[in-house]
C-alpha atoms as a PDB file:
ATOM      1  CA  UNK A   1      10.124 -49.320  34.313  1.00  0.00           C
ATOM      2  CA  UNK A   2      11.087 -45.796  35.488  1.00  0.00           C
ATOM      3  CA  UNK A   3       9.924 -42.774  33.996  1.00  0.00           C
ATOM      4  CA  UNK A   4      12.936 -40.226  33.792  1.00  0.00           C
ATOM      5  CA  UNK A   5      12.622 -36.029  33.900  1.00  0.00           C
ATOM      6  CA  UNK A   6      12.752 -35.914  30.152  1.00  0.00           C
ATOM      7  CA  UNK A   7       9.923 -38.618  30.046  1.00  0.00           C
ATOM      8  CA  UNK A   8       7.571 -36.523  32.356  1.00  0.00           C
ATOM      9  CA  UNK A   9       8.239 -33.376  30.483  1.00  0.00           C
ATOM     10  CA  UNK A  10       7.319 -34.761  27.582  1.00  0.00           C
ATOM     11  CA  UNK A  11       4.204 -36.150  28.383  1.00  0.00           C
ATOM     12  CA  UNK A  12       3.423 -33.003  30.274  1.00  0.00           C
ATOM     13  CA  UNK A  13       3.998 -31.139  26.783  1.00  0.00           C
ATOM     14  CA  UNK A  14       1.892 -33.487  25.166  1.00  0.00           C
ATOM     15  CA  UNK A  15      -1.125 -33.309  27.654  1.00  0.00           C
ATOM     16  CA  UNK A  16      -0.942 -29.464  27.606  1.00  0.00           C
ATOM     17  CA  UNK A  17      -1.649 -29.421  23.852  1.00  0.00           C
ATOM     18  CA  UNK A  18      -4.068 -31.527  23.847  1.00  0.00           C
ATOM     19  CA  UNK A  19      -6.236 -30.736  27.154  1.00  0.00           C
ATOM     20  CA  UNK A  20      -5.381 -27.114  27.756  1.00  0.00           C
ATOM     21  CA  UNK A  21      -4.244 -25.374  30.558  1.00  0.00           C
ATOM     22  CA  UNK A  22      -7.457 -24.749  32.135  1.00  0.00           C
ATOM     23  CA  UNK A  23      -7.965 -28.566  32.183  1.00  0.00           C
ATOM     24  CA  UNK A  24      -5.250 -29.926  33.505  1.00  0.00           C
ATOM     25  CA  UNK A  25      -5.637 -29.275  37.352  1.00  0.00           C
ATOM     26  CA  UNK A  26      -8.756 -30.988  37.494  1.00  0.00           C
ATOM     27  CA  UNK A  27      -7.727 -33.985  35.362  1.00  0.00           C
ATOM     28  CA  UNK A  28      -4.228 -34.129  37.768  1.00  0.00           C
ATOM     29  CA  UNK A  29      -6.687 -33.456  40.550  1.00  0.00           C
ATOM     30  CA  UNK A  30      -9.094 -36.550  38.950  1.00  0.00           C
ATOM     31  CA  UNK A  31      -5.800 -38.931  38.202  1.00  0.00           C
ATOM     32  CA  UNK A  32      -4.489 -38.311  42.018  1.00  0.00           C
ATOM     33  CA  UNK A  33      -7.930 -39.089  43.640  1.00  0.00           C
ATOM     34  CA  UNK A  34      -8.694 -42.441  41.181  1.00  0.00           C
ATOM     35  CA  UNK A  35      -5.112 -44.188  42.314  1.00  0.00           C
ATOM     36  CA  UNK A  36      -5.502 -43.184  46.074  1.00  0.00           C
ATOM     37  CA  UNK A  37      -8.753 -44.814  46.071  1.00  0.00           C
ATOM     38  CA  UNK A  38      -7.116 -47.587  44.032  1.00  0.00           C
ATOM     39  CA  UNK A  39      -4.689 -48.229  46.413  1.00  0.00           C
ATOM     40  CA  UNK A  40      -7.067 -48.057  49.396  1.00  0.00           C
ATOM     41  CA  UNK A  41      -8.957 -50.533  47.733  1.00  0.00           C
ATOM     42  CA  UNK A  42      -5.921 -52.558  47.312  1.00  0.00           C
ATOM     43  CA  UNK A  43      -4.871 -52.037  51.195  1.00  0.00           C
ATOM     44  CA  UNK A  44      -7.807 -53.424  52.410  1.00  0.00           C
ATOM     45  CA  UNK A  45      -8.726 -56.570  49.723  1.00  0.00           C
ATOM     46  CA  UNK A  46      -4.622 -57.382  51.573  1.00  0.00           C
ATOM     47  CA  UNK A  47      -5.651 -56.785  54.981  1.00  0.00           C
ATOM     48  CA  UNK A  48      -8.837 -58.961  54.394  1.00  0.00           C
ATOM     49  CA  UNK A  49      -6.262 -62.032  53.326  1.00  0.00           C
ATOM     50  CA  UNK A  50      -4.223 -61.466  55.802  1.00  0.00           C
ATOM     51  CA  UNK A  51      -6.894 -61.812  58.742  1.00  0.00           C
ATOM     52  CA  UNK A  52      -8.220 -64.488  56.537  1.00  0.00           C
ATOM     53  CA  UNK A  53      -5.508 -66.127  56.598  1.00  0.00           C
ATOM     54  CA  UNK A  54      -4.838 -66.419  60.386  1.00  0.00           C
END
């Protein structure tokens, strides 16, 4: 499932109304830094099998 331009404008729209525009940077800023850690956390549970696994 792909989300196109009009999808992501929309949702945009709807997060400005109901945040604010002083509040969004720091929730994008908040969203960004949760699924990097996410997918370092997922990067190494996949190393781990894979040295397991040897």
């Amino acid at each position: 499932m792909s989300l196109g331009f009009g999808e992501i404008v929309i949702i945009l729209f709807a997060a400005l109304i109901v945040f604010g525009p002083k509040k969004l940077p720091e929730l994008g800023r908040t969203a960004g830094l949760t699924l990097r850690e996410f997918k370092k956390a997922l990067n190494s549970e996949s190393d781990k099998d894979r040295t397991n696994h040897k």
